[in-house]
Protein backbone atom coordinates (compact mmCIF):
# COMPACT_ATOMS: atom_id res chain seq x y z
CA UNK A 1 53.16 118.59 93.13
CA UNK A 2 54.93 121.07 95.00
CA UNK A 3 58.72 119.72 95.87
CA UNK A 4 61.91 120.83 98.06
CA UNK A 5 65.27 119.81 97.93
CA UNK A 6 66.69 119.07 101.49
CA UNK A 7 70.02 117.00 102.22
CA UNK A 8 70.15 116.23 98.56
CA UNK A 9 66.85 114.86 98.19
CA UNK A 10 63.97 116.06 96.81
CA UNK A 11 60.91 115.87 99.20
CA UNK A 12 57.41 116.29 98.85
CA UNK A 13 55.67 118.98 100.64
CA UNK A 14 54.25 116.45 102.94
CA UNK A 15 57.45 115.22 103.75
CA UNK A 16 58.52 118.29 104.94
CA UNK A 17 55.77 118.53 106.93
CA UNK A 18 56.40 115.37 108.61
CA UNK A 19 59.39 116.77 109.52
CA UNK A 20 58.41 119.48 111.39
CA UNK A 21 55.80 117.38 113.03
CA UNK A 22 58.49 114.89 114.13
CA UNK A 23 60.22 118.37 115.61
CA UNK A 24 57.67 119.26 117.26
CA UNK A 25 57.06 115.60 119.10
CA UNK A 26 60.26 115.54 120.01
CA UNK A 27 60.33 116.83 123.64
CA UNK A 28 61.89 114.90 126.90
CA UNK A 29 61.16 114.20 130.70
CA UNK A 30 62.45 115.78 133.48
CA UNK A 31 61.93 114.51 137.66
CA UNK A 32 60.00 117.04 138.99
CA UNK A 33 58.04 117.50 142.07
CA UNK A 34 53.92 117.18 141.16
CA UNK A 35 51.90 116.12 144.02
CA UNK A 36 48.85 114.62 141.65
CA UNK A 37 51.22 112.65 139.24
CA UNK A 38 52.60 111.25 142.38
CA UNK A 39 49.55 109.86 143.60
CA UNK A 40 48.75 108.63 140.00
CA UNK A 41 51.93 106.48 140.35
CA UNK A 42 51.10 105.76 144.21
CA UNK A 43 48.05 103.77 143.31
CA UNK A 44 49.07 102.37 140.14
CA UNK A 45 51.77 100.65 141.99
CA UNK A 46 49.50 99.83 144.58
CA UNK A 47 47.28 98.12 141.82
CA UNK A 48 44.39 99.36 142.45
CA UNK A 49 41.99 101.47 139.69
CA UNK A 50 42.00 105.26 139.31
CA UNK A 51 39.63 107.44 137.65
CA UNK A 52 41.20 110.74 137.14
CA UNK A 53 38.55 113.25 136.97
CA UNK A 54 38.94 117.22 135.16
CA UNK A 55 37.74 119.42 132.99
CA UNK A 56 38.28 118.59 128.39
CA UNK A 57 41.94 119.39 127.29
CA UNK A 58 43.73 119.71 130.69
CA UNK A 59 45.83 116.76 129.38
CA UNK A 60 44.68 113.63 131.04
CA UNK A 61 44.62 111.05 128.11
CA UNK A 62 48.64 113.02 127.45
CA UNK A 63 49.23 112.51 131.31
CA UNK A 64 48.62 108.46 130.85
CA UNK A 65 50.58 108.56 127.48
CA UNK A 66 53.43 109.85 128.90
CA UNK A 67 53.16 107.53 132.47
CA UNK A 68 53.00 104.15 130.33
CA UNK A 69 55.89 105.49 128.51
CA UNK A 70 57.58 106.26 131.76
CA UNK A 71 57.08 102.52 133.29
CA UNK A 72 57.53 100.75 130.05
CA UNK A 73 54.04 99.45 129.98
CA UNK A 74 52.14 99.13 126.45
CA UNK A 75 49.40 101.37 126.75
CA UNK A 76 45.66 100.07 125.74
CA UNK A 77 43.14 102.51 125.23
CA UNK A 78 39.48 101.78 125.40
CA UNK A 79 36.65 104.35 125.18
CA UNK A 80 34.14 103.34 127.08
CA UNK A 81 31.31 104.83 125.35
CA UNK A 82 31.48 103.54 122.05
CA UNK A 83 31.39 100.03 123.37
CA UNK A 84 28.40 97.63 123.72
CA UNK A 85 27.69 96.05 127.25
CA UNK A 86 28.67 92.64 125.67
CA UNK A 87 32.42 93.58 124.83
CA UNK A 88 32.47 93.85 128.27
CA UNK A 89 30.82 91.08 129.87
CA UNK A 90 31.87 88.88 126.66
CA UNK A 91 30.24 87.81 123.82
CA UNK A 92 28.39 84.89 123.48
CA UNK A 93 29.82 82.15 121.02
CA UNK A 94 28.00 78.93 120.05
CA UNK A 95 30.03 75.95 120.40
CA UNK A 96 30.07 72.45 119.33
CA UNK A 97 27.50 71.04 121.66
CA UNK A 98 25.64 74.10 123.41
CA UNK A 99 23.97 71.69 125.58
CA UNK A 100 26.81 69.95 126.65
CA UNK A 101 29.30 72.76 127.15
CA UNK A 102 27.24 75.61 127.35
CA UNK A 103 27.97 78.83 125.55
CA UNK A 104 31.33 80.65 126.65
CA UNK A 105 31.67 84.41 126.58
CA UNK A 106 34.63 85.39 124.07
CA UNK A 107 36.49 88.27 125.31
CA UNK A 108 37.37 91.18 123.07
CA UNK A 109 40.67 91.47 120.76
CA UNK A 110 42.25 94.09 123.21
CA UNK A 111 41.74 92.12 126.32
CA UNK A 112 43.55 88.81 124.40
CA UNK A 113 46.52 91.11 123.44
CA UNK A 114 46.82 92.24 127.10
CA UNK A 115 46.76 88.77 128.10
CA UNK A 116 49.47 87.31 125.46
CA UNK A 117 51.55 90.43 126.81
CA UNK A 118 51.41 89.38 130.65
CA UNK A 119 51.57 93.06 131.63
CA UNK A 120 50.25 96.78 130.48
CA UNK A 121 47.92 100.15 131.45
CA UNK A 122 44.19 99.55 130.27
CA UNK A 123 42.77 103.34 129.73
CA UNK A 124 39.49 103.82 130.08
CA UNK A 125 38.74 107.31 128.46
CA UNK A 126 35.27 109.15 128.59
CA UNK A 127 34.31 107.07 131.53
CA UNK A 128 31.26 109.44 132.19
CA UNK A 129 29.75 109.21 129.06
CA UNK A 130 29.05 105.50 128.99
CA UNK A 131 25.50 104.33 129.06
CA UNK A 132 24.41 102.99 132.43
CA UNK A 133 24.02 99.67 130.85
CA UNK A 134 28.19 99.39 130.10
CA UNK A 135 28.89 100.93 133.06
CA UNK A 136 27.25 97.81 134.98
CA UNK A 137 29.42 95.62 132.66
CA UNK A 138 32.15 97.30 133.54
CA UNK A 139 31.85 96.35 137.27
CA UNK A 140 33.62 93.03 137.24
CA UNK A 141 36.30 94.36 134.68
CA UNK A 142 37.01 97.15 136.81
CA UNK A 143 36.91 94.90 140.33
CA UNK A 144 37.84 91.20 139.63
CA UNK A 145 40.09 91.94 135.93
CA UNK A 146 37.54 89.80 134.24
CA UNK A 147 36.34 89.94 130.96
CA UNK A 148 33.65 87.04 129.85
CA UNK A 149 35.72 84.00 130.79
CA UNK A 150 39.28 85.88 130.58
CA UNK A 151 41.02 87.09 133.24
CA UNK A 152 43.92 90.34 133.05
CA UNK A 153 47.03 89.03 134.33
CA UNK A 154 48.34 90.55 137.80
CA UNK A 155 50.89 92.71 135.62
CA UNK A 156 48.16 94.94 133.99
CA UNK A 157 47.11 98.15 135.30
CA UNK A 158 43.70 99.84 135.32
CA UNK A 159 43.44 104.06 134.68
CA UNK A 160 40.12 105.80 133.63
CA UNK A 161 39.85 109.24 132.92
CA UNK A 162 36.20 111.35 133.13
CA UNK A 163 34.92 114.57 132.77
CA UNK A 164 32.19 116.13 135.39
CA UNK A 165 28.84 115.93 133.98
CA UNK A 166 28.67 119.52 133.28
CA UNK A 167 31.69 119.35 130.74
CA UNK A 168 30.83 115.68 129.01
CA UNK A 169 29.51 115.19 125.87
CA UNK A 170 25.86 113.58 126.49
CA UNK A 171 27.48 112.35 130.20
CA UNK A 172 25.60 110.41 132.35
CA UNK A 173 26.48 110.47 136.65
CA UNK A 174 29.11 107.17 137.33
CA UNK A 175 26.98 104.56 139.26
CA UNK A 176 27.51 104.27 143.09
CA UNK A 177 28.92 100.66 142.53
CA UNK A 178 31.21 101.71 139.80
CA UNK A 179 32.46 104.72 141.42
CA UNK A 180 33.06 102.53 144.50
CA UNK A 181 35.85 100.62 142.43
CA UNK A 182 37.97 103.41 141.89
CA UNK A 183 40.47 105.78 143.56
CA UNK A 184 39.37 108.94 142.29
CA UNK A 185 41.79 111.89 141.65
CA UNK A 186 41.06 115.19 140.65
CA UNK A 187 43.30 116.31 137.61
CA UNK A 188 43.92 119.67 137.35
CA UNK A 189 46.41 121.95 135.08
CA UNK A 190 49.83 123.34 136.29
CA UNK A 191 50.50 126.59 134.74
CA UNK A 192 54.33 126.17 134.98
CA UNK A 193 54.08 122.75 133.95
CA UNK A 194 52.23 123.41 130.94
CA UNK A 195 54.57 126.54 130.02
CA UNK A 196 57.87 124.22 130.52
CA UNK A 197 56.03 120.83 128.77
CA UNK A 198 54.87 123.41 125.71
CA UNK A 199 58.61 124.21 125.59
CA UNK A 200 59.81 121.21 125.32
CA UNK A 201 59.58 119.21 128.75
CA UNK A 202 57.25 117.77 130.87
CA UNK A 203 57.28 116.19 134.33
CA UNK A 204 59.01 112.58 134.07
CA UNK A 205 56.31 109.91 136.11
CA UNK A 206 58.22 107.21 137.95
CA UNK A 207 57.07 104.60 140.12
CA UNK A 208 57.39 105.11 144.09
CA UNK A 209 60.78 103.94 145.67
CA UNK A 210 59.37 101.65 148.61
CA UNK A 211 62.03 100.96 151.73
CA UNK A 212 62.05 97.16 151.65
CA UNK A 213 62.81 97.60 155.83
CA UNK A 214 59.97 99.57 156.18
CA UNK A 215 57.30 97.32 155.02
CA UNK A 216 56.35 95.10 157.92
CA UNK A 217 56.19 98.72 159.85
CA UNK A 218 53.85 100.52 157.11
CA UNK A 219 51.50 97.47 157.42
CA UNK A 220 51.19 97.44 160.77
CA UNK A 221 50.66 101.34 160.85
CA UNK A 222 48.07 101.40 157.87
CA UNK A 223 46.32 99.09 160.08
CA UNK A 224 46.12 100.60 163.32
CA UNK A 225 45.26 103.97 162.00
CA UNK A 226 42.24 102.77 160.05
CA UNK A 227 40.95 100.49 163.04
CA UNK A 228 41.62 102.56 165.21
CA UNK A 229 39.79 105.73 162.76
CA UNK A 230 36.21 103.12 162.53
CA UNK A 231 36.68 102.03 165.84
CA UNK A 232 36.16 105.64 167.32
CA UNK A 233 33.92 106.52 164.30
CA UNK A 234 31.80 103.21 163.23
CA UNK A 235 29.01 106.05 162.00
CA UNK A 236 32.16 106.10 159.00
CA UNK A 237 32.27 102.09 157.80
CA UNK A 238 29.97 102.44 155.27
CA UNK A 239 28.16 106.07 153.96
CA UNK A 240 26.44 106.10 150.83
CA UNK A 241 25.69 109.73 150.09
CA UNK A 242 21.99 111.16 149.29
CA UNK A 243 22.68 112.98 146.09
CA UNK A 244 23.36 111.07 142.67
CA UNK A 245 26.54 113.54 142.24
CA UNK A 246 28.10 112.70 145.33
CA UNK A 247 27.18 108.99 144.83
CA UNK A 248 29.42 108.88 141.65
CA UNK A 249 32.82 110.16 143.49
CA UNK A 250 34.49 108.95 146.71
CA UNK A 251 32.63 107.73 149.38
CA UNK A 252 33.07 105.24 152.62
CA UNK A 253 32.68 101.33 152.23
CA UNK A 254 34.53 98.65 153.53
CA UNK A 255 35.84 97.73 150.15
CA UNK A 256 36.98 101.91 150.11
CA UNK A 257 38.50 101.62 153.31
CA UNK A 258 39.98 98.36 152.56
CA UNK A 259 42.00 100.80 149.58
CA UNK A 260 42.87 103.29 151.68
CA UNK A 261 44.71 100.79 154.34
CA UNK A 262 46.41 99.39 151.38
CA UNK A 263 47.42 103.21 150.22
CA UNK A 264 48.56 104.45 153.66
CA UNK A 265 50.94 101.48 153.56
CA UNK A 266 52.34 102.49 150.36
CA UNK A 267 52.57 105.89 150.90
CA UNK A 268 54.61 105.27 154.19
CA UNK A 269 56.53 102.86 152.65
CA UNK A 270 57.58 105.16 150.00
CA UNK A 271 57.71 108.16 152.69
CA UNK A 272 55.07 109.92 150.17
CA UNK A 273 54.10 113.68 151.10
CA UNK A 274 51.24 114.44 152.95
CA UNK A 275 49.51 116.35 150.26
CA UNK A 276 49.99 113.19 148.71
CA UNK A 277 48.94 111.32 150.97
CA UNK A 278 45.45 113.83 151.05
CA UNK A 279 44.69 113.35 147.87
CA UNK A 280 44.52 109.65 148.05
CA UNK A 281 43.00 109.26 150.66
CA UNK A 282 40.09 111.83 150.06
CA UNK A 283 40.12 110.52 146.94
CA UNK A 284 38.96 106.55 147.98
CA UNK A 285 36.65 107.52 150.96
CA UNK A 286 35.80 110.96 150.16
CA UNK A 287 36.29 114.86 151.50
CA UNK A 288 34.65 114.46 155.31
CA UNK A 289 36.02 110.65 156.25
CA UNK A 290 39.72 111.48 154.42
CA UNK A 291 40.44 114.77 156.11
CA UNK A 292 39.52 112.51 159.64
CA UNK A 293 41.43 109.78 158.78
CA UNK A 294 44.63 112.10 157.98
CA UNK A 295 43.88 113.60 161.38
CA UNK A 296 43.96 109.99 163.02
CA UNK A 297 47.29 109.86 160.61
CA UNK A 298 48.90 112.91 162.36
CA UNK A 299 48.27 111.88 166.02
CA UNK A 300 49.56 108.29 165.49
CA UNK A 301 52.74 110.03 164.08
CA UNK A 302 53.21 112.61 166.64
CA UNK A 303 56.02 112.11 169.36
CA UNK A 304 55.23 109.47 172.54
CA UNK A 305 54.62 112.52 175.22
CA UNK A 306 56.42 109.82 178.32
CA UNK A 307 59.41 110.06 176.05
CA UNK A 308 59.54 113.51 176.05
CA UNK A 309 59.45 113.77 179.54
CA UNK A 310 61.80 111.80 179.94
CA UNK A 311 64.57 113.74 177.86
CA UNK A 312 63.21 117.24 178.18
CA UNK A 313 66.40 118.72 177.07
CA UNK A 314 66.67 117.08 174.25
CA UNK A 315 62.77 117.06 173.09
CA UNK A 316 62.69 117.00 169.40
CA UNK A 317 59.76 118.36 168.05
CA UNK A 318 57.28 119.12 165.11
CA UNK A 319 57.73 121.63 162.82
CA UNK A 320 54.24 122.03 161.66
CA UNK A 321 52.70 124.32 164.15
CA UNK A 322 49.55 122.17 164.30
CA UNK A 323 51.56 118.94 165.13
CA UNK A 324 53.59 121.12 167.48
CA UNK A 325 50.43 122.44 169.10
CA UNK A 326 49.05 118.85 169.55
CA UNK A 327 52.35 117.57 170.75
CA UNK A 328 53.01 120.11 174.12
CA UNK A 329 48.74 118.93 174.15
CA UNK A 330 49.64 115.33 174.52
CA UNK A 331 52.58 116.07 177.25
CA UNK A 332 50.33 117.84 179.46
CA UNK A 333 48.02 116.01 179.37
CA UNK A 334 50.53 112.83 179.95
CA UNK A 335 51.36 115.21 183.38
CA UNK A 336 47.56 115.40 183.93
CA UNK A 337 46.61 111.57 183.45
CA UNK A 338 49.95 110.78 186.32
CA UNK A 339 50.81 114.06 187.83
CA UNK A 340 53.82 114.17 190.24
CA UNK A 341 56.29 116.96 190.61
CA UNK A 342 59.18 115.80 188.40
CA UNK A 343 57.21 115.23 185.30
CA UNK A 344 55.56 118.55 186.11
CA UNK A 345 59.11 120.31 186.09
CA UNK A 346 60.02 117.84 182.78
CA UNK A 347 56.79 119.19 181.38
CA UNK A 348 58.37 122.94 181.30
CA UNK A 349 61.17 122.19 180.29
CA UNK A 350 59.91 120.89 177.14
CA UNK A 351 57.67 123.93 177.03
CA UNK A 352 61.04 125.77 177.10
CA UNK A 353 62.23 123.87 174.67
CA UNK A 354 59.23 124.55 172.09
CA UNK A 355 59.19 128.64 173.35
CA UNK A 356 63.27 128.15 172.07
CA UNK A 357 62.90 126.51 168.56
CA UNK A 358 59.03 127.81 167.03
CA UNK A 359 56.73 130.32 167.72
CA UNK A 360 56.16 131.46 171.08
CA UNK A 361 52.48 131.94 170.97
CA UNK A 362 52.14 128.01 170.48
CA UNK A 363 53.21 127.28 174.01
CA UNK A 364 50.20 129.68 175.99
CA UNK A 365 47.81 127.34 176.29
CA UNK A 366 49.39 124.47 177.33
CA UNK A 367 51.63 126.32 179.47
CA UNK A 368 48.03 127.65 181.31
CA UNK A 369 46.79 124.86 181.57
CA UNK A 370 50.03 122.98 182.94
CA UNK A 371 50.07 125.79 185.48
CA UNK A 372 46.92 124.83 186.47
CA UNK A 373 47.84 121.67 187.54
CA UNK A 374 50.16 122.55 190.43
CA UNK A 375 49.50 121.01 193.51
CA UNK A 376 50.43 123.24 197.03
CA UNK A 377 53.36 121.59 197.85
CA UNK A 378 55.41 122.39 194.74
CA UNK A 379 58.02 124.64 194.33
CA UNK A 380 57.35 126.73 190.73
CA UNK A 381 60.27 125.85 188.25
CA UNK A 382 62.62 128.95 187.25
CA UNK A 383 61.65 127.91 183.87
CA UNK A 384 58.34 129.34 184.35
CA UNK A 385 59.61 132.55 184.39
CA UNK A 386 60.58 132.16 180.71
CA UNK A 387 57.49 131.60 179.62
CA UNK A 388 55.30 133.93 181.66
CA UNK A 389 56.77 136.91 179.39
CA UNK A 390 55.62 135.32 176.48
CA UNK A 391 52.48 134.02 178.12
CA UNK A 392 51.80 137.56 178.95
CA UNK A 393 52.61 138.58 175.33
CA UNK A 394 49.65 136.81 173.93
CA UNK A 395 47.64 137.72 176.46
CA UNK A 396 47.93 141.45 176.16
CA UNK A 397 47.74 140.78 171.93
CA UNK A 398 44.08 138.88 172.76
CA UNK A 399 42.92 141.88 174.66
CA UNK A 400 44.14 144.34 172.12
CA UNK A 401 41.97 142.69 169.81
CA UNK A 402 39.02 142.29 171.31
CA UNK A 403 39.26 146.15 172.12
CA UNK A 404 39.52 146.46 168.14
CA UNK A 405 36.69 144.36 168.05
CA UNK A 406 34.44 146.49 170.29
CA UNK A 407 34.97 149.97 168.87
CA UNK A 408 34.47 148.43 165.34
CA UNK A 409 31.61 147.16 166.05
CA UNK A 410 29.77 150.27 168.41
CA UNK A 411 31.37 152.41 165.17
CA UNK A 412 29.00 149.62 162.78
CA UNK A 413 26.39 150.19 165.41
CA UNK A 414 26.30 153.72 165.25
CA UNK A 415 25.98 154.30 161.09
């Protein structure tokens, strides 16, 4: 056998090479700003099961390595499709009197270690390759924490990981009931991330801070946005899709909506992102109801319009063009619904205001239509004359392009 004297010693050639290997595992964590790994942590601390979804080798089973590490919880890795229905469900052991005391359902070794532990992350890997038969056994794991006649204690986590159907090895479509269970995030690579983690380190995954004081208030808002979201919108309670596909991702229920209330008040409570905040939510009640809901999310959080008018001067308001836009919206239209002359004059001013601190062309419309609104008897503001330059601006911009239009299109004609 081939040998090597290092330090003194004389190694083997494989204990060199468990040196290098030990080299090359030794890498470290950094905080770092990554909007999915966020949202991983977002619902794990909300408690509530998430099936992380991407294509082989992008690094999810690494990603849940690294996040037990992270919160000190002792990782438990089950592959789903290796596993019989009954080490699910439980398996049936004969006792002393069958008739007497029936025949209880013995949980599996790695479900009693969890237990004697009090706490942990249960992986789920290859989710999409189990049979139809253990995904229906994995139903009450996956919703209650039950296994045969054991139940996971409140400290243990629940993460599954799939790959689409396309990229599995024999996969089979998750079942709409299954699928329904889980917050579902789609994983995908960072290139920088990868580059930096290769070299040495990788994003460091730490649970949300939540504001103790904020609490009551993220409750109450979670609440009234998704009332108020299905009471607008009942058509959005409960959608099961049409397609199989669609059936095995994120899709309306009560039981899905009933997550996302409990996610909104986490992510407030935390003061999450809203990208974020997007990808949980479209990721528990799918693409269509999600990007609604955020919309319900932005005009709940959007300034009171009688307080603006009230301070004009001092108007603070969004940065986010959009919310900005929807904002001057809500003020005339505050004017509209109780029109008199001084809240028509504090409407301009905050006009003024928005024409001062963002983009000018934000402010035509509602200033238009705020114009429209003046009744015989009142005197115009001088601050109108502010905002007809830049009124007049956009006006002469629209025109321009729709002349641009015209001759590109009798050109088109013309060929």
């Amino acid at each position: 056998m081939t040998a090597f004297i290092l330090d003194g010693r004389l190694d083997s050639q494989l204990d060199v090479a468990d040196r290098l290997l030990s080299l090359l595992q030794d890498t470290t964590t950094e905080p770092r700003t990554d909007a999915q790994l966020e949202a991983l942590t977002l619902a794990v601390a909300a408690d509530l099961p998430v099936l992380l979804w991407g294509e082989p080798g992008i690094g999810k089973t690494s990603a849940l390595t690294q996040l037990a590490e992270s919160l000190d919880l002792p990782l438990t890795t089950v592959i789903a499709s290796v596993h019989e229905p009954s080490d699910f469900s439980g398996l049936p052991v004969l006792g002393d009197d069958p008739a007497v005391q029936g025949v209880p359902l013995a949980p599996p070794d790695w479900a009693v270690r969890l237990v004697r532990a009090g706490r942990g992350l249960l992986f789920l890997d290859e989710l999409s390759t189990a049979t139809p038969a253990v995904q229906a056994a994995l139903l009450r794991l996956v919703l209650e924490r039950r296994i045969g006649s054991l139940r996971l204690p409140p400290g243990v986590r629940i993460v599954a990981a799939a790959n689409p159907r396309s990229s599995a090895a024999d996969g089979w479509e998750l079942s709409a009931p299954l699928a329904n269970r889980f917050v579902h995030l789609q994983w995908t690579h960072d290139q920088e991330v990868v580059v930096r983690g290769l070299g040495g380190t990788w994003p460091r995954a730490t649970l949300p801070r939540l504001d103790a004081e904020r609490l009551p208030d993220a409750v109450d808002f979670a609440r009234r946005a998704v009332c108020g979201l299905l009471t607008a919108r009942p058509a959005l309670v409960h959608r099961l899709p049409g397609t199989e596909t669609r059936k095995g991702g994120a899709w309306p229920s009560p039981r899905s909506w009933d997550m996302t209330l409990r996610l909104i008040a986490f992510a407030t409570a935390a003061g999450a992102s809203r990208d974020v905040l997007s990808l949980l939510v479209r990721g528990t009640v799918g693409d269509g109801p999600g990007l609604e809901m955020l919309a319900c999310l932005d005009r709940m959080d959007l300034p009171d319009p009688e307080l603006l008018l009230s301070d004009p001067e001092n108007a603070e308001l969004p940065e986010r063009g959009d919310r900005r836009q929807a904002t001057l919206e809500g003020v005339v239209e505050a004017v509209r619904t109780r029109p008199d002359k001084a809240r028509w004059d504090a409407a301009w001013a905050v006009l003024v205001r928005a024409l001062d601190s963002g983009a000018p062309d934000l402010v035509v419309v509602p200033a238009t239509t705020l114009a429209s609104l003046r009744q015989e008897e009142w005197d115009v503001p001088a601050a109108i004359d502010r905002l007809a330059g830049a009124v007049e601006l956009s006006r002469r911009a629209d025109r321009s392009v729709a002349r641009v239009s015209e001759v590109a299109g009798t050109a088109k004609a013309g060929r």
